[in-house]
C-alpha atoms as a PDB file:
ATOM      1  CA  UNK A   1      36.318 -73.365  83.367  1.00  0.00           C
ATOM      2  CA  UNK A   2      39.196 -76.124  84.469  1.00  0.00           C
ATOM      3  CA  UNK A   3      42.122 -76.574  82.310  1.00  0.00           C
ATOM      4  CA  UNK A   4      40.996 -79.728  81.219  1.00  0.00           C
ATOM      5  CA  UNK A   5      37.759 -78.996  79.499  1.00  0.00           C
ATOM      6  CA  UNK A   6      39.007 -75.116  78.074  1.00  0.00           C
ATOM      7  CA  UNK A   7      41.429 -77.464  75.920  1.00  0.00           C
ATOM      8  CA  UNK A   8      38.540 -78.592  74.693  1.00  0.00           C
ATOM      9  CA  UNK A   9      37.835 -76.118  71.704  1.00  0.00           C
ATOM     10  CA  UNK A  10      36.721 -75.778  67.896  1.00  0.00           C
ATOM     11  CA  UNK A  11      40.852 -75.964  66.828  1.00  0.00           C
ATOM     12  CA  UNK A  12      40.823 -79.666  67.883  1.00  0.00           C
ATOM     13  CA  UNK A  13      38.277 -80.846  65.846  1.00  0.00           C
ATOM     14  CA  UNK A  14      38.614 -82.178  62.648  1.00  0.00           C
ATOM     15  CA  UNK A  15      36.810 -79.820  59.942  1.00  0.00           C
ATOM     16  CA  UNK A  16      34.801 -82.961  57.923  1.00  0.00           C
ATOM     17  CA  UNK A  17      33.309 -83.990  61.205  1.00  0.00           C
ATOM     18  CA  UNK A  18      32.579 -80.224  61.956  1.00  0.00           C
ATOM     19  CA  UNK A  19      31.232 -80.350  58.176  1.00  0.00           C
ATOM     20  CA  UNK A  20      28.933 -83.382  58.970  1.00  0.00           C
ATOM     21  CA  UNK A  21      27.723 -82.318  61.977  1.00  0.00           C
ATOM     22  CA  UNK A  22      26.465 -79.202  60.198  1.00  0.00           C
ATOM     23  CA  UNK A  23      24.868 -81.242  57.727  1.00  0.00           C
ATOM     24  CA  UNK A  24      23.131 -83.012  60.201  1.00  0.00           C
ATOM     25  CA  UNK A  25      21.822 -80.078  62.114  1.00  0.00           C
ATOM     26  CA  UNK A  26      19.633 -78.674  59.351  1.00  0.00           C
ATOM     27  CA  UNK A  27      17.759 -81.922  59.948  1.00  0.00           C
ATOM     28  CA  UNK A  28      17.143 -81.627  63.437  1.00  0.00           C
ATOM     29  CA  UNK A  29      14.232 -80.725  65.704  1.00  0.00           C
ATOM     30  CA  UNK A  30      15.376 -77.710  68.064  1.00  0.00           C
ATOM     31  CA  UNK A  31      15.204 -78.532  72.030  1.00  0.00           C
ATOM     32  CA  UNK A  32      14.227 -76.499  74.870  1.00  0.00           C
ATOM     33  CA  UNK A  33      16.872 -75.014  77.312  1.00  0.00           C
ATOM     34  CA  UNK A  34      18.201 -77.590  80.271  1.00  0.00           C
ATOM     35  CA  UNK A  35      19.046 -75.755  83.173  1.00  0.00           C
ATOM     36  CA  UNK A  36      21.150 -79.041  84.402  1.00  0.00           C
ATOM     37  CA  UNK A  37      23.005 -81.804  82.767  1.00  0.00           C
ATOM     38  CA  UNK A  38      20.608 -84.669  82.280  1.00  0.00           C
ATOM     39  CA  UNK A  39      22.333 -87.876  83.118  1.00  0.00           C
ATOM     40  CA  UNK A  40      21.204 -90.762  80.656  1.00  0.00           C
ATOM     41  CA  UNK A  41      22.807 -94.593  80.958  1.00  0.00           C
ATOM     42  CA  UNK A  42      23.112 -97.446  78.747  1.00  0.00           C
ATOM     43  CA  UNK A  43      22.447-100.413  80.229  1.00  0.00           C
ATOM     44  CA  UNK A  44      21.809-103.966  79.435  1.00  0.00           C
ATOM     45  CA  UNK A  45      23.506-106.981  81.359  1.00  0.00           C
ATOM     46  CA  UNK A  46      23.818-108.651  78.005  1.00  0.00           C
ATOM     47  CA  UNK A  47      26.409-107.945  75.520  1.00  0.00           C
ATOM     48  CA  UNK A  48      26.403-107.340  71.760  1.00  0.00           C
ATOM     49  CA  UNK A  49      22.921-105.757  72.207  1.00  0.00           C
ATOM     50  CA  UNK A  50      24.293-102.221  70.587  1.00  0.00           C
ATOM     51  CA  UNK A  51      25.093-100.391  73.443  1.00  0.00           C
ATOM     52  CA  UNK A  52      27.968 -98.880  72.759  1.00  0.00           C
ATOM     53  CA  UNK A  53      27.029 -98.346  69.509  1.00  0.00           C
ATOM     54  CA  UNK A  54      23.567 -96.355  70.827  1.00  0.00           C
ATOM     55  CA  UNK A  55      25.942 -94.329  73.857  1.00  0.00           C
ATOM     56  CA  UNK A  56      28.307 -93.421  70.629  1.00  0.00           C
ATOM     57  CA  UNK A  57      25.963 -91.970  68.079  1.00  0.00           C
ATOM     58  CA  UNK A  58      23.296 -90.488  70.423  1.00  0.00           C
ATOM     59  CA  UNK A  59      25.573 -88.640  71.677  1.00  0.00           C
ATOM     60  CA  UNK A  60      27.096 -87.242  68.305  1.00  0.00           C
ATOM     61  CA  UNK A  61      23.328 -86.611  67.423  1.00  0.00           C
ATOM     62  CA  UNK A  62      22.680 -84.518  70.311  1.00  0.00           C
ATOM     63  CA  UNK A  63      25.889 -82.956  69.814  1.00  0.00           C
ATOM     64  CA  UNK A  64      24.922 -81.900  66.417  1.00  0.00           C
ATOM     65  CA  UNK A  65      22.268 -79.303  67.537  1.00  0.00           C
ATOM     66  CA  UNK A  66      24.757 -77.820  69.577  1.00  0.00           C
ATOM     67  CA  UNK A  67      24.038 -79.879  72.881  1.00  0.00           C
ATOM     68  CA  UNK A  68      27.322 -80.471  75.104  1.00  0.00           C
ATOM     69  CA  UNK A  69      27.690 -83.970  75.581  1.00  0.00           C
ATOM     70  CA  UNK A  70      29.792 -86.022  77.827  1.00  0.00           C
ATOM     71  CA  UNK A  71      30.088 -89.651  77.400  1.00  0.00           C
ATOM     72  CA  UNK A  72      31.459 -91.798  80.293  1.00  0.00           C
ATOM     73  CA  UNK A  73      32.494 -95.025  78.650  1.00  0.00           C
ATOM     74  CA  UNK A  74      32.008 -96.667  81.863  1.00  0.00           C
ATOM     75  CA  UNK A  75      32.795-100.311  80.562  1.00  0.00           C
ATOM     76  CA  UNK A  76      36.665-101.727  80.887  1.00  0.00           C
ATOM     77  CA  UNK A  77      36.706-102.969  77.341  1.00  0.00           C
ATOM     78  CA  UNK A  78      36.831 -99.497  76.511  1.00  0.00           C
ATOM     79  CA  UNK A  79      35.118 -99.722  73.019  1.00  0.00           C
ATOM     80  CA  UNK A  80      33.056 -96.366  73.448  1.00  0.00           C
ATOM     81  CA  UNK A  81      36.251 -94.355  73.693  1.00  0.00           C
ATOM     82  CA  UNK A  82      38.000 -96.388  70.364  1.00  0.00           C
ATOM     83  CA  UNK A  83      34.882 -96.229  68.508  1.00  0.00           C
ATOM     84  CA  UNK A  84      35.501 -92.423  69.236  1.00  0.00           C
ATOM     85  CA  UNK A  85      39.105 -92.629  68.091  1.00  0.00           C
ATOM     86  CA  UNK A  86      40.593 -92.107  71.378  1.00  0.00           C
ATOM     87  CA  UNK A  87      43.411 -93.927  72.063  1.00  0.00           C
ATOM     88  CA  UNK A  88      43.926 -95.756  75.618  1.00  0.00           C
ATOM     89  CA  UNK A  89      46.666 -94.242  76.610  1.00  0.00           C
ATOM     90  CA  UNK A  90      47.581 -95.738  79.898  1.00  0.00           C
ATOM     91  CA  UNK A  91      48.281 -92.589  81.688  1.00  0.00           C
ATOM     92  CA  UNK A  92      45.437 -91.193  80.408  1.00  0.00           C
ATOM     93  CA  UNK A  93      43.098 -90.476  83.071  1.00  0.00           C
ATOM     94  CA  UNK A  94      39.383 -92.168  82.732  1.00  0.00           C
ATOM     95  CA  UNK A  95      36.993 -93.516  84.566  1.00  0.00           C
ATOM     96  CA  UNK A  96      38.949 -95.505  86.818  1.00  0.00           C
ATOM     97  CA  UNK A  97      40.457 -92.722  88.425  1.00  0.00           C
ATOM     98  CA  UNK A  98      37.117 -90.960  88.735  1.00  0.00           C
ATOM     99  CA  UNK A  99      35.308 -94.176  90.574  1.00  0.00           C
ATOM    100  CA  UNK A 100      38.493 -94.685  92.426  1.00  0.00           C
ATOM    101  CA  UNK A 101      38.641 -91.404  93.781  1.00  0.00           C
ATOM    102  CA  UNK A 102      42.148 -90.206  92.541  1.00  0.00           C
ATOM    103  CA  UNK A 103      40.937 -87.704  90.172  1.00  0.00           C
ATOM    104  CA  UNK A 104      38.198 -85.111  89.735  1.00  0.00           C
ATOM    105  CA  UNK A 105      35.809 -85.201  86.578  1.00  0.00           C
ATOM    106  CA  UNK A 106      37.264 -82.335  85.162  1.00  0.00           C
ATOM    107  CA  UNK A 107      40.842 -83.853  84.841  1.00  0.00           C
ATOM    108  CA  UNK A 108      39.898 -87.260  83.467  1.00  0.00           C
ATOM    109  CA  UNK A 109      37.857 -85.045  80.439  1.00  0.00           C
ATOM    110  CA  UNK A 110      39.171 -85.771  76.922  1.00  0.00           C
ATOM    111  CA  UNK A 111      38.288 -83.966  73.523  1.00  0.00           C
ATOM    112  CA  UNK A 112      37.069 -86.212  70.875  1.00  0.00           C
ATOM    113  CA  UNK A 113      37.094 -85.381  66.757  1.00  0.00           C
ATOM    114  CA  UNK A 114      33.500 -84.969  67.324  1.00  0.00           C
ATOM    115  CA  UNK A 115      32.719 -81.259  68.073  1.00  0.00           C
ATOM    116  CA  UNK A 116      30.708 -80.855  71.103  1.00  0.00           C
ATOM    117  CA  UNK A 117      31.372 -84.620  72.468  1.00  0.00           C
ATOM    118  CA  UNK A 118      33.884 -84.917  75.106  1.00  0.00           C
ATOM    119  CA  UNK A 119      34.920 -88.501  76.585  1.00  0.00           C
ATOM    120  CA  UNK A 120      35.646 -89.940  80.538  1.00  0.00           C
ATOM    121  CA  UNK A 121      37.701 -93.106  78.438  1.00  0.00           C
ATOM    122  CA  UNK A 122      37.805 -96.519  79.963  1.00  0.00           C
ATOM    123  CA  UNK A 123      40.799 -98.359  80.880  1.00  0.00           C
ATOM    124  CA  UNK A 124      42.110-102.174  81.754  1.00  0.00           C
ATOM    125  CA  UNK A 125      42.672-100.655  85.710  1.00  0.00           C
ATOM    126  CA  UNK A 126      38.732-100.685  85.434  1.00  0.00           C
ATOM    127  CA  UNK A 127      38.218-104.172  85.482  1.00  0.00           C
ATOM    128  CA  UNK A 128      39.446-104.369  88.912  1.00  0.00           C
ATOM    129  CA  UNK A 129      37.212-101.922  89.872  1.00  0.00           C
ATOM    130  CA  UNK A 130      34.815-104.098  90.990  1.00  0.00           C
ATOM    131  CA  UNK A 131      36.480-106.024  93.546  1.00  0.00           C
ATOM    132  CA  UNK A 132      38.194-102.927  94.871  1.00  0.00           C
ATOM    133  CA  UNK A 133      35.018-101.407  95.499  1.00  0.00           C
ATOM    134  CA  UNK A 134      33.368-104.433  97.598  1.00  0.00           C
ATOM    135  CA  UNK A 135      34.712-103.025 101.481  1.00  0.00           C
ATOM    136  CA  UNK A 136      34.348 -99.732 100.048  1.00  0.00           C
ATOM    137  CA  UNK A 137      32.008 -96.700 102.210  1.00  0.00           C
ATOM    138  CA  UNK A 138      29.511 -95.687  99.766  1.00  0.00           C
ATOM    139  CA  UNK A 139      30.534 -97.970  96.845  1.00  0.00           C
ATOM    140  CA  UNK A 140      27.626 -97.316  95.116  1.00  0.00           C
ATOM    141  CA  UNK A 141      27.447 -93.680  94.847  1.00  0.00           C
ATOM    142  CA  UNK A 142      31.065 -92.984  93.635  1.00  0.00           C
ATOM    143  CA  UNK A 143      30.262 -92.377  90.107  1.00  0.00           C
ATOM    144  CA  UNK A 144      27.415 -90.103  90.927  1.00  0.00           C
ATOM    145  CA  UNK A 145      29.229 -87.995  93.347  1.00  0.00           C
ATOM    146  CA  UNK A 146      31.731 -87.497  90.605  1.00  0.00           C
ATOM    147  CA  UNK A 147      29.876 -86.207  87.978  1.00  0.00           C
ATOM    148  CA  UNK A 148      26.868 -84.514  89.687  1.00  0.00           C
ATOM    149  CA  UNK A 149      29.508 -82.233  92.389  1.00  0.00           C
ATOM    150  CA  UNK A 150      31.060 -80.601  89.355  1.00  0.00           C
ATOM    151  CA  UNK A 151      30.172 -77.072  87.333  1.00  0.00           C
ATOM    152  CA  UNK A 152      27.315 -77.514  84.960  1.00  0.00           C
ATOM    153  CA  UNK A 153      29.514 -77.571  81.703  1.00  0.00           C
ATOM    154  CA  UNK A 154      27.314 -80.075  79.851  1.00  0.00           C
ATOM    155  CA  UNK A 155      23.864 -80.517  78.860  1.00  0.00           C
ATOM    156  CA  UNK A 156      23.871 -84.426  78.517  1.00  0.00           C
ATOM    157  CA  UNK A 157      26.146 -86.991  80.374  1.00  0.00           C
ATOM    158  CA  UNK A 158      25.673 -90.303  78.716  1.00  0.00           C
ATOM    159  CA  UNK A 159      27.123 -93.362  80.773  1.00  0.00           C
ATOM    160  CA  UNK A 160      28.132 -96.971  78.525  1.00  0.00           C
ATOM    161  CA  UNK A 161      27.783 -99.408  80.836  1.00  0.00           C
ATOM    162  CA  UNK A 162      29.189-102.899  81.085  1.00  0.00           C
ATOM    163  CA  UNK A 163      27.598-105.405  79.774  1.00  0.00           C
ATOM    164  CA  UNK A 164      26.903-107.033  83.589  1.00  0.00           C
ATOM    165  CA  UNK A 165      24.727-106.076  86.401  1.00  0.00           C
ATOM    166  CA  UNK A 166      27.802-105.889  89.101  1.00  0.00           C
ATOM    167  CA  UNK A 167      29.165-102.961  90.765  1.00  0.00           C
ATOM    168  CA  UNK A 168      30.289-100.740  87.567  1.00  0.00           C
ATOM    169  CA  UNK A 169      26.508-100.667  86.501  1.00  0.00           C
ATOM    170  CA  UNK A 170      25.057 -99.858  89.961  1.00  0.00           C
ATOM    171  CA  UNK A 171      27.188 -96.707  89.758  1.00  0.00           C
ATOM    172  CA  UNK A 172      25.957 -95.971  86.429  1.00  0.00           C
ATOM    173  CA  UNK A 173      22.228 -96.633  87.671  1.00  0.00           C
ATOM    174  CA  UNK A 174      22.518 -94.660  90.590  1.00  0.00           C
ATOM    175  CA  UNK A 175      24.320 -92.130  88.970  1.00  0.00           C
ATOM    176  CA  UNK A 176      21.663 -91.013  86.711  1.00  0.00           C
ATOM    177  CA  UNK A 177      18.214 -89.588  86.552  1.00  0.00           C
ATOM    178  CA  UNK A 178      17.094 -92.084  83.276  1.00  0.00           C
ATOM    179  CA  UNK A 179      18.189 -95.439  81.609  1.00  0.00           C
ATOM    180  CA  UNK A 180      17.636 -96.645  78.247  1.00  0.00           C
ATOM    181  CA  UNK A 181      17.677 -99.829  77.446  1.00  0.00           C
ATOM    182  CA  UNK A 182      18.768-101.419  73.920  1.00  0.00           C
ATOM    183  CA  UNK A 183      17.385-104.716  73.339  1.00  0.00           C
ATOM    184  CA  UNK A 184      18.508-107.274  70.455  1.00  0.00           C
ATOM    185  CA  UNK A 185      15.243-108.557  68.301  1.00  0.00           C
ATOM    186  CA  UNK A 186      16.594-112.367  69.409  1.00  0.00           C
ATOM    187  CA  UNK A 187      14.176-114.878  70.939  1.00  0.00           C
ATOM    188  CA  UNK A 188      15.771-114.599  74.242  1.00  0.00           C
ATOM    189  CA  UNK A 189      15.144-110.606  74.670  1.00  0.00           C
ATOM    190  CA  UNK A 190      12.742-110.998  77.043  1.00  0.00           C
ATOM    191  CA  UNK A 191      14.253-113.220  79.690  1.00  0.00           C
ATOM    192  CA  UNK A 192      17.318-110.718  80.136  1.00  0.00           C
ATOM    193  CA  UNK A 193      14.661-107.774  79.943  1.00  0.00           C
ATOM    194  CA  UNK A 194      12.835-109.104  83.367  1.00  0.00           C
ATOM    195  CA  UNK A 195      15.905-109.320  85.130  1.00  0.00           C
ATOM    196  CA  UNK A 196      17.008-105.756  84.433  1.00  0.00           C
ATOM    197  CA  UNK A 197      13.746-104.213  84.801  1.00  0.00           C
ATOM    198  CA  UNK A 198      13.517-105.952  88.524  1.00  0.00           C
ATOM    199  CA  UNK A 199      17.047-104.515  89.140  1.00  0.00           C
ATOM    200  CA  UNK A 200      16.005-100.948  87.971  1.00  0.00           C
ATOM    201  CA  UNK A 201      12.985-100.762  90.460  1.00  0.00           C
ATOM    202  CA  UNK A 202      15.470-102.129  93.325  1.00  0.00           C
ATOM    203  CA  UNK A 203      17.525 -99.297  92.677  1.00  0.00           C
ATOM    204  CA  UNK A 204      14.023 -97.220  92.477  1.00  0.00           C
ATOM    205  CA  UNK A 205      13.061 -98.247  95.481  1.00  0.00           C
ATOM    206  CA  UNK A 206      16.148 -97.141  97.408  1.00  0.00           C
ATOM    207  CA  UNK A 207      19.664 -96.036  96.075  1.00  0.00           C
ATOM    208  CA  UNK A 208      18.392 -93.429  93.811  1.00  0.00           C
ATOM    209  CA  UNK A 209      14.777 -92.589  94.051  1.00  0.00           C
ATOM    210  CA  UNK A 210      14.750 -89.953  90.881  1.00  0.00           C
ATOM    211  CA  UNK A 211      15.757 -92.870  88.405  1.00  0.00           C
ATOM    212  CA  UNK A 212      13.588 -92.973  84.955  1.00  0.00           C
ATOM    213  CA  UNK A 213      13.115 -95.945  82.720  1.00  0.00           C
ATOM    214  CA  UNK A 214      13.127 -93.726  79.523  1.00  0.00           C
ATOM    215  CA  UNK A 215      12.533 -96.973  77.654  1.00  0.00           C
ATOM    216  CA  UNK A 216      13.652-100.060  75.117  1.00  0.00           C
ATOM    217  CA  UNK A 217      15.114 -99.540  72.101  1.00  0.00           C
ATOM    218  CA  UNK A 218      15.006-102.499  70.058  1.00  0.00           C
ATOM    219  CA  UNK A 219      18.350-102.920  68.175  1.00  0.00           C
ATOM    220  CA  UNK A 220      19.498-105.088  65.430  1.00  0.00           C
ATOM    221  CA  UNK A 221      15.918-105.623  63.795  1.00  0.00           C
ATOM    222  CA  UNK A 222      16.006-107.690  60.561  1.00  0.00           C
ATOM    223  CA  UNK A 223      13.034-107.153  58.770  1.00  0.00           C
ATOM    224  CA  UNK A 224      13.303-109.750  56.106  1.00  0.00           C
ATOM    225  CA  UNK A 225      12.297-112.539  58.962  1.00  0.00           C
ATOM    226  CA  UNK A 226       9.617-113.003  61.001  1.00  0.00           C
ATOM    227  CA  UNK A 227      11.315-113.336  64.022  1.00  0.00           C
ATOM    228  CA  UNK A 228      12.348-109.807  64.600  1.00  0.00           C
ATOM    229  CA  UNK A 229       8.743-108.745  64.383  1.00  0.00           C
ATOM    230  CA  UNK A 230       7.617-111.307  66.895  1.00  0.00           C
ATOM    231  CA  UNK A 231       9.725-110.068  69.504  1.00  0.00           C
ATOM    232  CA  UNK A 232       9.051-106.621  68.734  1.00  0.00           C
ATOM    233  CA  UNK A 233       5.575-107.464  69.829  1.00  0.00           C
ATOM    234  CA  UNK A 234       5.879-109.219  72.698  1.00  0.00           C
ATOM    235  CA  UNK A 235       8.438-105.985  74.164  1.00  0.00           C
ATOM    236  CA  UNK A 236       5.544-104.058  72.910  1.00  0.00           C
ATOM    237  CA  UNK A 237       3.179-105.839  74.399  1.00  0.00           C
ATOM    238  CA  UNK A 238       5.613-106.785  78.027  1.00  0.00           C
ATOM    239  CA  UNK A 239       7.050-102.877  78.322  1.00  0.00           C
ATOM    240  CA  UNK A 240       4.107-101.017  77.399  1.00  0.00           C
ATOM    241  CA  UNK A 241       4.375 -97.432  76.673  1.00  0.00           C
ATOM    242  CA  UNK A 242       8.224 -97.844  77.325  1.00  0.00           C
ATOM    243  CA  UNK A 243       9.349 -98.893  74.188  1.00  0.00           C
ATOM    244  CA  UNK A 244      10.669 -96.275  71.239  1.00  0.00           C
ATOM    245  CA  UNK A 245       9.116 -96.307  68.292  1.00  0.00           C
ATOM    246  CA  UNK A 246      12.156 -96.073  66.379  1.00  0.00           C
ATOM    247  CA  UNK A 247      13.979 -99.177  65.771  1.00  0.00           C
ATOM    248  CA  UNK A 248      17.379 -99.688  64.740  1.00  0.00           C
ATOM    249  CA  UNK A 249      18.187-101.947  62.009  1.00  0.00           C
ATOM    250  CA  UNK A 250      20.799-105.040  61.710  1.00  0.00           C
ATOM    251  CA  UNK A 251      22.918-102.390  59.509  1.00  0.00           C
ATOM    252  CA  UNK A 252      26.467-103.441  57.954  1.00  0.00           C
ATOM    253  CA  UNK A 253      27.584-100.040  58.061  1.00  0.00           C
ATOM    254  CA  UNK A 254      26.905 -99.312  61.946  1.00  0.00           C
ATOM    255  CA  UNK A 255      29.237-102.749  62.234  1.00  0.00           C
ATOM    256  CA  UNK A 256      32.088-100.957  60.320  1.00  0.00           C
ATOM    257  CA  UNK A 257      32.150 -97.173  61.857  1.00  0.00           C
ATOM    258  CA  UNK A 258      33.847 -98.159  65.345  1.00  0.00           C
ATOM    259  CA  UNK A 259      36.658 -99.897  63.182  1.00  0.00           C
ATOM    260  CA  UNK A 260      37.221 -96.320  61.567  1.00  0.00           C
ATOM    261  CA  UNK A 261      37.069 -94.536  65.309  1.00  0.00           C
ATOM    262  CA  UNK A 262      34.049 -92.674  64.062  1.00  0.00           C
ATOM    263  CA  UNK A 263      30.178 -92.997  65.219  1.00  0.00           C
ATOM    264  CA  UNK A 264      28.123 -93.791  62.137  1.00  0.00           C
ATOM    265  CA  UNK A 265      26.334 -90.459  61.865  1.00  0.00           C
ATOM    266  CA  UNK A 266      29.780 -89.611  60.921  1.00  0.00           C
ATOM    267  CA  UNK A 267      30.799 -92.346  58.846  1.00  0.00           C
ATOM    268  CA  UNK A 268      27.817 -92.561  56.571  1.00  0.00           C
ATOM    269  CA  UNK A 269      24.962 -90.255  57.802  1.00  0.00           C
ATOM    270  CA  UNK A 270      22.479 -91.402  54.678  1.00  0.00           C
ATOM    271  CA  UNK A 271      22.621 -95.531  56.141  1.00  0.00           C
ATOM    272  CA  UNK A 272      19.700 -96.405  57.549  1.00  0.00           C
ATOM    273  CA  UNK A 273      21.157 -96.936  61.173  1.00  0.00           C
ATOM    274  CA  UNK A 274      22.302 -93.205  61.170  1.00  0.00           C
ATOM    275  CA  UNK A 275      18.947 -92.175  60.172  1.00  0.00           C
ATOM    276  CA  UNK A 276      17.686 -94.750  62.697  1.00  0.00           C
ATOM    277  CA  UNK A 277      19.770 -93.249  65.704  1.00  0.00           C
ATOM    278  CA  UNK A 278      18.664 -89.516  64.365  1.00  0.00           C
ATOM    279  CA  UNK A 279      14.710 -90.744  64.622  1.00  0.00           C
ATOM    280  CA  UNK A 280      16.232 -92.398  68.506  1.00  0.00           C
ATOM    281  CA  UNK A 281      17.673 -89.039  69.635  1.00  0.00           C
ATOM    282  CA  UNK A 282      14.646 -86.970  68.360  1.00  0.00           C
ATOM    283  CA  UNK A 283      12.588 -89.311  70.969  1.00  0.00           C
ATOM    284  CA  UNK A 284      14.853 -88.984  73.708  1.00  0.00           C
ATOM    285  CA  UNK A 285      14.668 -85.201  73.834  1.00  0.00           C
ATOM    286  CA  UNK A 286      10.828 -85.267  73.637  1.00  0.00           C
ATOM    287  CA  UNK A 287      10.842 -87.743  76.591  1.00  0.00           C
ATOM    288  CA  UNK A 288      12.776 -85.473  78.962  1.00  0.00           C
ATOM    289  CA  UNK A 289      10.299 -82.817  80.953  1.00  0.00           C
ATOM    290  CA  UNK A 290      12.437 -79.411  79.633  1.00  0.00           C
ATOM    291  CA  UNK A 291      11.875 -80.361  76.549  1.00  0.00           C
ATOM    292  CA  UNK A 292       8.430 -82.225  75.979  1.00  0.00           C
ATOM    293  CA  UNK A 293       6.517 -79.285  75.266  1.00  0.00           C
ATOM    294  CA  UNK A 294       9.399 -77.466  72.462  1.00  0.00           C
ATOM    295  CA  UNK A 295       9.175 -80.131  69.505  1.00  0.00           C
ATOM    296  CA  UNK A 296       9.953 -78.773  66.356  1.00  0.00           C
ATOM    297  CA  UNK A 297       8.705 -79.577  62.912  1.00  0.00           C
ATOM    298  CA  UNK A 298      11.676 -81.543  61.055  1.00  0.00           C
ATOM    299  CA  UNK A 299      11.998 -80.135  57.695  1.00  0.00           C
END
């Protein structure tokens, strides 16, 4: 194990997150075996659609039954790795570094509070990524051959993408075997939706052949109007079978967890978006092939 990730261990963590993620695991399903890291991004080109917030607490949830989880906060506003309460330290090494080629994976690695959740953290440097990366051989596959050419120390790597469809995403897309999609109940869902979902089979159809729509998560739902319902229908109705039946909901205390540097599993695991993102992760384990067939009851 690299020097990087055997830092990474139990006397980092701070014991009322190790507490609450204990708690939580009494209420989770148990998961088959992965025999290799399962490579899951976040996408949407819109922003404020929950992203971040969904690449944040998934992750802690799978952590929580004792998966090892990586999260590449692959966006240069860097609000995955502060909602984690990492600091961006600027000679910290992240996910610039990685995409640029200056450093391995297992150097830009960083412990979080959260046991079993380890960070790649953004930085400013990656905004510039894009344009540095136009004349670039292979430009598209840098993130991929990063993370995939490494020892299989995790059982989830889950990419936050930027909230655009340029060259950062591309890696992110090609980089990984499924993409989940979190979609704001707004009247304009749709029109974004089309344009990702033609970008996805693009990338299908060439650049990486193995990608997965795992599905739509609709985020932000207000029940009390009937707005949110109608949209929910026509996603339904537009996406099929590729939408999750677990919704998150417009939830005041998912707003206030990043500003604490905790996910909201942590913050307050009885809210309803904690229990919203715990009914999300049990759904994303049952969509993936190793696991489909070893649901457990949920006591």
């Amino acid at each position: 194990m690299s020097s990087a990730l055997a830092s990474i261990t139990p006397e980092t963590y701070h014991p009322l997150y190790e507490r609450e993620l204990r708690r939580l695991q009494w209420n989770w399903p148990v998961s088959g075996n992965l025999t290799l890291p399962t490579v899951i991004s976040i996408a949407n080109q819109k922003g404020g659609v929950g992203k971040t917030t969904t690449a944040i607490n998934l992750g802690t949830a799978l952590a929580a039954i004792g998966k090892r989880v990586l999260l590449v906060d692959l966006d240069p506003q860097g609000n995955a790795s502060t909602g984690l309460g990492v600091r961006r330290e600027s000679e910290a090494l992240g996910t610039y570094d990685l995409i640029s080629g200056e450093a391995d994976l297992v150097d830009c690695v960083h412990s979080t509070p959260i046991p079993g959740l380890s960070i790649v953290p953004s930085s400013i440097d990656l905004s510039g990524a894009e344009i540095e990366l136009v004349n670039e051989r292979r430009r598209e596959f840098r993130l991929r051959e990063a993370i995939r050419n490494v020892p299989m120390e995790f059982d989830f790597i889950i990419i936050d993408c930027p909230p655009a469809l340029g060259m950062l995403t591309l890696n992110g897309l090609v980089a990984s075997h499924h993409v989940l999609v979190p979609l704001q109940a707004e009247f304009y869902a749709l029109e974004g939706l089309s344009h990702l979902t033609r970008t996805i089979q693009l990338i299908q159809g060439g650049l990486n052949k193995e990608l997965q729509m795992m599905g739509v998560v609709l985020t932000m739902v207000d029940r009390r109007n009937n707005l949110s319902q109608a949209v929910e229908d026509d996603v339904r109705e537009y996406m099929g079978g590729k939408v999750f039946t677990t919704t998150i909901p417009r939830n005041v205390r998912l707003s206030e967890a990043p500003s604490h540097g905790v996910p909201a599993l942590i913050y307050d695991y009885k809210c309803a978006g904690s229990k919203a993102y715990i009914d999300l992760a049990r759904e994303v384990i049952t969509h993936l092939p190793d696991t489909a067939q070893a649901q457990a009851s949920v006591q």
